[in-house]
PDB file of N, CA and C in Angstrom:
ATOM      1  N   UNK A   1       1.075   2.717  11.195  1.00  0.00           N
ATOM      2  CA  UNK A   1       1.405   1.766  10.179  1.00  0.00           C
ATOM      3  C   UNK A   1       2.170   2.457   9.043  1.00  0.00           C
ATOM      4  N   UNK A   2       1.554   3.546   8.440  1.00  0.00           N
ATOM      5  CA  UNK A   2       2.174   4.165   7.690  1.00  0.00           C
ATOM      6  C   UNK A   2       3.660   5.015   7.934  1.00  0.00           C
ATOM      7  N   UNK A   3       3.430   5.423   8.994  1.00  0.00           N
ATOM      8  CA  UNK A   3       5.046   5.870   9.580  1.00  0.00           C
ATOM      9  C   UNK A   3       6.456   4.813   9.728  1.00  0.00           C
ATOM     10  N   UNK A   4       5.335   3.371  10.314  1.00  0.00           N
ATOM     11  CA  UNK A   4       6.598   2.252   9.856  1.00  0.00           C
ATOM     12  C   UNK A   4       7.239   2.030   8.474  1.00  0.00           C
ATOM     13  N   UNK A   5       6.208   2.175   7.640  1.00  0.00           N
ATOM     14  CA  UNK A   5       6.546   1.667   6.368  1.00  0.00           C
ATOM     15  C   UNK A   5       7.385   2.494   5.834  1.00  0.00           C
ATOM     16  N   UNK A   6       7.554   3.996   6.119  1.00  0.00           N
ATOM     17  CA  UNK A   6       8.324   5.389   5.767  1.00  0.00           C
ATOM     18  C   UNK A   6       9.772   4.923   6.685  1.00  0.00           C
ATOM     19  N   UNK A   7       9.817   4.154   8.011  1.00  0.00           N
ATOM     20  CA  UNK A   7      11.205   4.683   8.774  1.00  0.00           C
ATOM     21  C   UNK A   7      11.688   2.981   7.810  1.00  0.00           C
ATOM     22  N   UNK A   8      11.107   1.816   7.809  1.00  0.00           N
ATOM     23  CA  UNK A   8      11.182   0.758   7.066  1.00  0.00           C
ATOM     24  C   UNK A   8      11.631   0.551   6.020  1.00  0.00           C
ATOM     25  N   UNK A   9      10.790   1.014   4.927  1.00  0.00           N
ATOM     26  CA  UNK A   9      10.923   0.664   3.446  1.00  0.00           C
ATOM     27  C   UNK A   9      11.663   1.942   2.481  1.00  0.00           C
ATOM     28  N   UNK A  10      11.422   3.008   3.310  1.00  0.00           N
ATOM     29  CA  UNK A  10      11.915   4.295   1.846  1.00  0.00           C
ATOM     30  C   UNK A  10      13.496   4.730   1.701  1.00  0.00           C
ATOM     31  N   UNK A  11      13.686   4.501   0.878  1.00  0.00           N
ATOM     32  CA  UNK A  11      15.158   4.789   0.516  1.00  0.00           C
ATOM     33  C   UNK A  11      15.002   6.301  -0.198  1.00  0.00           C
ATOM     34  N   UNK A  12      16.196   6.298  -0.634  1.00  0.00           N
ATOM     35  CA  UNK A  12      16.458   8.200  -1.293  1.00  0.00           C
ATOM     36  C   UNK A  12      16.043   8.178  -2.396  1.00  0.00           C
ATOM     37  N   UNK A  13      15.235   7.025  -3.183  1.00  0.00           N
ATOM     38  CA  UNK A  13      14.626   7.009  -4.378  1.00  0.00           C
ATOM     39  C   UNK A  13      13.583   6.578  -4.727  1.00  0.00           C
ATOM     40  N   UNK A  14      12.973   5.522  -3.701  1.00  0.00           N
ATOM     41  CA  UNK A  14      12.019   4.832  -3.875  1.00  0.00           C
ATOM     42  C   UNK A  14      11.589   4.210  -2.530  1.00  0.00           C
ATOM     43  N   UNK A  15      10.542   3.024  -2.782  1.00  0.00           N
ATOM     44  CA  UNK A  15      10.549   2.041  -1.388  1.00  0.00           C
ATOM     45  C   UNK A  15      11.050   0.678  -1.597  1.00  0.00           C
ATOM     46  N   UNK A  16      11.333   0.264  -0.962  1.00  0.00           N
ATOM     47  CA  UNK A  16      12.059  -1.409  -0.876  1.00  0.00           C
ATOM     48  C   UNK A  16      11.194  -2.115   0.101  1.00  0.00           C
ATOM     49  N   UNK A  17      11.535  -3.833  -0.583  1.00  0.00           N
ATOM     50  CA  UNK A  17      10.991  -4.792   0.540  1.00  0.00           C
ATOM     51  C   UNK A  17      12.426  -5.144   1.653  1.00  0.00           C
ATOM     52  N   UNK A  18      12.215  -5.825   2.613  1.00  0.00           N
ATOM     53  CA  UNK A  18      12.972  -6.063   3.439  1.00  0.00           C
ATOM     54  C   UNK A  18      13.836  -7.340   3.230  1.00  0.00           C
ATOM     55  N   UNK A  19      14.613  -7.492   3.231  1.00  0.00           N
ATOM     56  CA  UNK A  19      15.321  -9.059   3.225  1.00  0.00           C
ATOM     57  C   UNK A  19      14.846  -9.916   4.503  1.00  0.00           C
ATOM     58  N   UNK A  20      15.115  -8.952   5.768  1.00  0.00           N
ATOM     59  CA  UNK A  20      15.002  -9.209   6.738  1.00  0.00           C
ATOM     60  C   UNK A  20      14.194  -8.372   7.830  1.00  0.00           C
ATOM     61  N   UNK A  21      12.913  -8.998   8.432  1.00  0.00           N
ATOM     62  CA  UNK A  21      12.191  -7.854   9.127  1.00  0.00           C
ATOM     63  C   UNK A  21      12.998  -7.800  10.461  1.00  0.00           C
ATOM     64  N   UNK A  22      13.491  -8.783  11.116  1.00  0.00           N
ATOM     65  CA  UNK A  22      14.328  -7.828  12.415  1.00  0.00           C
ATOM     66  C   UNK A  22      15.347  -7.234  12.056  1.00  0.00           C
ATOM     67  N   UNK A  23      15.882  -7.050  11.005  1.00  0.00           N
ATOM     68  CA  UNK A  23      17.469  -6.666  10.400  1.00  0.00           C
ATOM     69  C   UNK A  23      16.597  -5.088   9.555  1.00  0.00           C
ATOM     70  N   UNK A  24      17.098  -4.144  10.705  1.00  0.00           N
ATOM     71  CA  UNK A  24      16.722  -2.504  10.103  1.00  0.00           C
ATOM     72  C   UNK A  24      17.529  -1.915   8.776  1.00  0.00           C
ATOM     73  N   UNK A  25      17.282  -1.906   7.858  1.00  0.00           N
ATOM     74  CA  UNK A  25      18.041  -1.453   6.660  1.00  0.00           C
ATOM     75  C   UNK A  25      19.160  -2.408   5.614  1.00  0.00           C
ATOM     76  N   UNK A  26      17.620  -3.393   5.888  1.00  0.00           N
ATOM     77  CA  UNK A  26      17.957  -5.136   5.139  1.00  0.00           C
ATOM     78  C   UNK A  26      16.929  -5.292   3.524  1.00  0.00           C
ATOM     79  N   UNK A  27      17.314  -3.712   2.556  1.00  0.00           N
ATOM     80  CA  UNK A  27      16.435  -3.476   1.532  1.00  0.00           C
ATOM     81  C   UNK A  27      16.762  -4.442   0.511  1.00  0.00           C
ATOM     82  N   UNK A  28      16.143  -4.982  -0.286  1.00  0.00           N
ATOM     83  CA  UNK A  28      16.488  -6.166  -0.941  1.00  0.00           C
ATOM     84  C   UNK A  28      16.681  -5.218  -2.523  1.00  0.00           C
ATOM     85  N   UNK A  29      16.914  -4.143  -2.536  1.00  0.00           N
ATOM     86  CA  UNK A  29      17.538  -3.334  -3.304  1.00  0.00           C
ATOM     87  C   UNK A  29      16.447  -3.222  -5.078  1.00  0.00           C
ATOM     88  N   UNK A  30      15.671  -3.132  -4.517  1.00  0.00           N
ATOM     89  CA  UNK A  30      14.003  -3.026  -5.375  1.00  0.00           C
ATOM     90  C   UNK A  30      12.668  -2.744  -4.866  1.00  0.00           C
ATOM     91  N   UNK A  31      11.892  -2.291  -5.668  1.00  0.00           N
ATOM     92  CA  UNK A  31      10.614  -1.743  -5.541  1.00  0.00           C
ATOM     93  C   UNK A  31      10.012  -2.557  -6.492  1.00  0.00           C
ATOM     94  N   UNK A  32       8.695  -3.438  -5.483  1.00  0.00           N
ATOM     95  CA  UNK A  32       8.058  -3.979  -6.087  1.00  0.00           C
ATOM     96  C   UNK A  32       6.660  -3.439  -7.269  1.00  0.00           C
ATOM     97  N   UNK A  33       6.545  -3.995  -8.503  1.00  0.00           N
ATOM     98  CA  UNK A  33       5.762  -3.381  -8.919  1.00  0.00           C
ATOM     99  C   UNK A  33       4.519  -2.805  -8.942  1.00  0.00           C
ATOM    100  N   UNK A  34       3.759  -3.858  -7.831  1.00  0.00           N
ATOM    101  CA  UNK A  34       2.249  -3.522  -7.050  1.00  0.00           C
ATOM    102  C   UNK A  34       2.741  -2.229  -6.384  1.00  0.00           C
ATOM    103  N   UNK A  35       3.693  -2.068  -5.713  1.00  0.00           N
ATOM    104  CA  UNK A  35       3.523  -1.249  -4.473  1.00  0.00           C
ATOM    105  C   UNK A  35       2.796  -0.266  -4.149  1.00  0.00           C
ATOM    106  N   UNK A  36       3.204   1.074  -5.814  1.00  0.00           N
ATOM    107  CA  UNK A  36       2.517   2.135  -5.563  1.00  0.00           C
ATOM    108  C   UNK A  36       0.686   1.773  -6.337  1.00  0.00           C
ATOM    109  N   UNK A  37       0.603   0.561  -7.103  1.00  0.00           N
ATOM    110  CA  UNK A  37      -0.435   0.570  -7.761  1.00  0.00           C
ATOM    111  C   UNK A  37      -1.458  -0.351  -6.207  1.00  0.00           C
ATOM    112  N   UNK A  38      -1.013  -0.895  -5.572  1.00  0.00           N
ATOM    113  CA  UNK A  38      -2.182  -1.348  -4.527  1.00  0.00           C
ATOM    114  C   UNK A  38      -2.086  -0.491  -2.896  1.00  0.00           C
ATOM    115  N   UNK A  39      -0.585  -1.184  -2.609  1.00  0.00           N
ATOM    116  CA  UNK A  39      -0.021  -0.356  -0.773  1.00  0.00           C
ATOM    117  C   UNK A  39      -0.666   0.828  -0.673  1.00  0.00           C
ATOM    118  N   UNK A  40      -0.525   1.941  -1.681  1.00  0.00           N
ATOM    119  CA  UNK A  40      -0.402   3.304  -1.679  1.00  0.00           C
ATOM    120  C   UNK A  40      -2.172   3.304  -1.829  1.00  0.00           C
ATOM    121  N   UNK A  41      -2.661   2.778  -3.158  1.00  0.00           N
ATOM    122  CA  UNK A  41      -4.110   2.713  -3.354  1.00  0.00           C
ATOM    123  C   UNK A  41      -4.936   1.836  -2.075  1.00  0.00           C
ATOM    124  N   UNK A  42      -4.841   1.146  -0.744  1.00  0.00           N
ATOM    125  CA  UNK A  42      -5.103   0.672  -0.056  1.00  0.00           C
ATOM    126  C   UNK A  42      -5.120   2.098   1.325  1.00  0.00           C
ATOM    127  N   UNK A  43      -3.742   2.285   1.590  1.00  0.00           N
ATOM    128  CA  UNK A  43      -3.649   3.460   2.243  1.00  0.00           C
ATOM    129  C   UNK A  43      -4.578   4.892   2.109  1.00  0.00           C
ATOM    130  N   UNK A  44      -4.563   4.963   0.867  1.00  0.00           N
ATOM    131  CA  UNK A  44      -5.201   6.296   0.303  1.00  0.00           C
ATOM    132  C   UNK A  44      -6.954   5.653   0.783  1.00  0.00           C
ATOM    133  N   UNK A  45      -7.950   4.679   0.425  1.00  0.00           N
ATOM    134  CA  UNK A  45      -8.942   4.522   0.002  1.00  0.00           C
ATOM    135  C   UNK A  45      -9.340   4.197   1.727  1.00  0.00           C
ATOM    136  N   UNK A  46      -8.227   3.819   3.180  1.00  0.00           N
ATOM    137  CA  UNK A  46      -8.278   3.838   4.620  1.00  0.00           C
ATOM    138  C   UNK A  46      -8.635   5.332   4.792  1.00  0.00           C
ATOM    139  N   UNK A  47      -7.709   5.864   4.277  1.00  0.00           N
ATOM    140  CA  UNK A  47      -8.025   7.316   4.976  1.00  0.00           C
ATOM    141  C   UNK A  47      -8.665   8.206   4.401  1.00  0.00           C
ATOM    142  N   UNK A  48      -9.681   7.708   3.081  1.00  0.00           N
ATOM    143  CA  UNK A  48     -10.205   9.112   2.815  1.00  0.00           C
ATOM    144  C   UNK A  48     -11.299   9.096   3.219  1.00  0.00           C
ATOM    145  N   UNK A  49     -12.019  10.203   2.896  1.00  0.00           N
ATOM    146  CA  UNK A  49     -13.372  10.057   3.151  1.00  0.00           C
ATOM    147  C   UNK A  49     -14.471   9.413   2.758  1.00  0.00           C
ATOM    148  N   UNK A  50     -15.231   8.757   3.802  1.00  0.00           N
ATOM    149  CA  UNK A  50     -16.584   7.967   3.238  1.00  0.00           C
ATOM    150  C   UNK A  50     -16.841   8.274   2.083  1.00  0.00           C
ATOM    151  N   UNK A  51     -16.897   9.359   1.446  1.00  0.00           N
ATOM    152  CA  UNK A  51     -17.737   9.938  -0.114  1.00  0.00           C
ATOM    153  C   UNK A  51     -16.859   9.424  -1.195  1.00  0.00           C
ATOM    154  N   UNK A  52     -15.529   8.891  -0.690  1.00  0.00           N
ATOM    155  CA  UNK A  52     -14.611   8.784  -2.243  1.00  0.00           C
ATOM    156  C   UNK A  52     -15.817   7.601  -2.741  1.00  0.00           C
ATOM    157  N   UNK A  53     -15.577   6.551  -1.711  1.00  0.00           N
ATOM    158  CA  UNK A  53     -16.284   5.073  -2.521  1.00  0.00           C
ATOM    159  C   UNK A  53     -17.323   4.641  -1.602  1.00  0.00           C
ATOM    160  N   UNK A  54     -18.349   4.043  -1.934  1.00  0.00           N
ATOM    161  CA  UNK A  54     -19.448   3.547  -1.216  1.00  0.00           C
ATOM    162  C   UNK A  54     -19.638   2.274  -1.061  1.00  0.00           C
ATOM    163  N   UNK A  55     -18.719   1.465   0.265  1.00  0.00           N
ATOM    164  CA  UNK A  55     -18.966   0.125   0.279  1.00  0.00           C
ATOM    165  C   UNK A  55     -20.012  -0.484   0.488  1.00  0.00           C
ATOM    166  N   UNK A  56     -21.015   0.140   0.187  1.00  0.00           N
ATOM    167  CA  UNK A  56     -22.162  -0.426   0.074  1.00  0.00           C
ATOM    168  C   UNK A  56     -22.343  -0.590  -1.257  1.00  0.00           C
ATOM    169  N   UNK A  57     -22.041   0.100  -1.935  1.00  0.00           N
ATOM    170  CA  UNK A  57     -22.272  -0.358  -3.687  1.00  0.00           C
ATOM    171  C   UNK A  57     -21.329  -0.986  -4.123  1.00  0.00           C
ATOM    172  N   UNK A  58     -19.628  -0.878  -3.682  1.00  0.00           N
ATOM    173  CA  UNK A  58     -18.603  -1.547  -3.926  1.00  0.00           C
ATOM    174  C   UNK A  58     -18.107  -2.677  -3.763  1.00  0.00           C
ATOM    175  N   UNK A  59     -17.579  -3.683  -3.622  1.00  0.00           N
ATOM    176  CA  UNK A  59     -16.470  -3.961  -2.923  1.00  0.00           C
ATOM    177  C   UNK A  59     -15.441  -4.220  -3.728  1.00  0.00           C
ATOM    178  N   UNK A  60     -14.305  -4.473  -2.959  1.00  0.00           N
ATOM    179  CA  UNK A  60     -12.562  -4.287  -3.440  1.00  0.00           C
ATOM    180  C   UNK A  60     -12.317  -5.665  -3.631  1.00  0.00           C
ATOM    181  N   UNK A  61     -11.624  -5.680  -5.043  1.00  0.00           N
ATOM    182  CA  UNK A  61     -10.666  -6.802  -4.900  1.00  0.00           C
ATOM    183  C   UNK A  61      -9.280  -6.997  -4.578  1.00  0.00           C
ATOM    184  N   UNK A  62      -8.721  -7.853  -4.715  1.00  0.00           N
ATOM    185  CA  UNK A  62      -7.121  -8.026  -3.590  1.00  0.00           C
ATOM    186  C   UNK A  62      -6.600  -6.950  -4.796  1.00  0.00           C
ATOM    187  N   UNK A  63      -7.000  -6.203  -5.754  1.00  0.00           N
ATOM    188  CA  UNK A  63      -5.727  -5.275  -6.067  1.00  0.00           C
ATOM    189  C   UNK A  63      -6.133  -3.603  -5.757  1.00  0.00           C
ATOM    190  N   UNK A  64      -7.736  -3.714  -4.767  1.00  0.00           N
ATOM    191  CA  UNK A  64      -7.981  -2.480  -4.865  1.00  0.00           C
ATOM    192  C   UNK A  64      -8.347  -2.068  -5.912  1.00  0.00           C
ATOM    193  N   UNK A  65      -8.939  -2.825  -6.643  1.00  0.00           N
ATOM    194  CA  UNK A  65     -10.099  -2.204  -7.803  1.00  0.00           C
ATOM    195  C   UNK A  65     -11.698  -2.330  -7.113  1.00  0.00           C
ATOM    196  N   UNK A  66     -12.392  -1.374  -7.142  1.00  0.00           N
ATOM    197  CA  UNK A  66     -13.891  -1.624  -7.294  1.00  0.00           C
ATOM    198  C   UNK A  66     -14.326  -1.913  -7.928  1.00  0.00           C
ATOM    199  N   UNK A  67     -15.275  -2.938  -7.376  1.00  0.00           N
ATOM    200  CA  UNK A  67     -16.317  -3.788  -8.367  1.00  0.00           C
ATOM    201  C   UNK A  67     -17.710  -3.188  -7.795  1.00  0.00           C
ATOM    202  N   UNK A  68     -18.428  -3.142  -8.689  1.00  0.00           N
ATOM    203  CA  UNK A  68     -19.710  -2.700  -7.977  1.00  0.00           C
ATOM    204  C   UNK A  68     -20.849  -4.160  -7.953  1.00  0.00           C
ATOM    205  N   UNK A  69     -21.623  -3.821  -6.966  1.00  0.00           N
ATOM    206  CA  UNK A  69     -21.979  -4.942  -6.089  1.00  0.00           C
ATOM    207  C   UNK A  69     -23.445  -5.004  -6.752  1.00  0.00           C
ATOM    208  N   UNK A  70     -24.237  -5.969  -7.090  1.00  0.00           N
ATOM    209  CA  UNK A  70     -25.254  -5.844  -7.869  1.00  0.00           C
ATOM    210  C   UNK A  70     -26.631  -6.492  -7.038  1.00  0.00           C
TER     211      UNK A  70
END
């Protein structure tokens, strides 16, 4: 998933959305402002280790903030 999004979205400065998903290098010539504050924080919080966060005490909201669970 993450390797798509690298041959997909990254330009020589940043990442872009697509204009067009069957059209390869259809960047709509911007980086959205969530991207690196959720995509990247979504990616990172998949692959780290159990110990970063404890979804048992947590859970996430759609921006990837923890809430702790009461």
């Amino acid at each position: 998933m993450f390797q798509n999004l690298e041959r997909s979205c990254r330009t020589n400065i940043a990442y872009s959305g697509l204009l067009d998903v069957n059209m390869p290098g259809s960047h709509n010539d911007k980086m959205e402002s969530f991207f690196m504050a959720e995509t990247m924080q979504y990616y990172y919080l998949i692959f780290s280790t159990p110990d970063v966060i404890s979804l048992d005490n947590f859970v996430l909201n759609t921006e990837a903030h923890p809430i702790r669970r009461t």
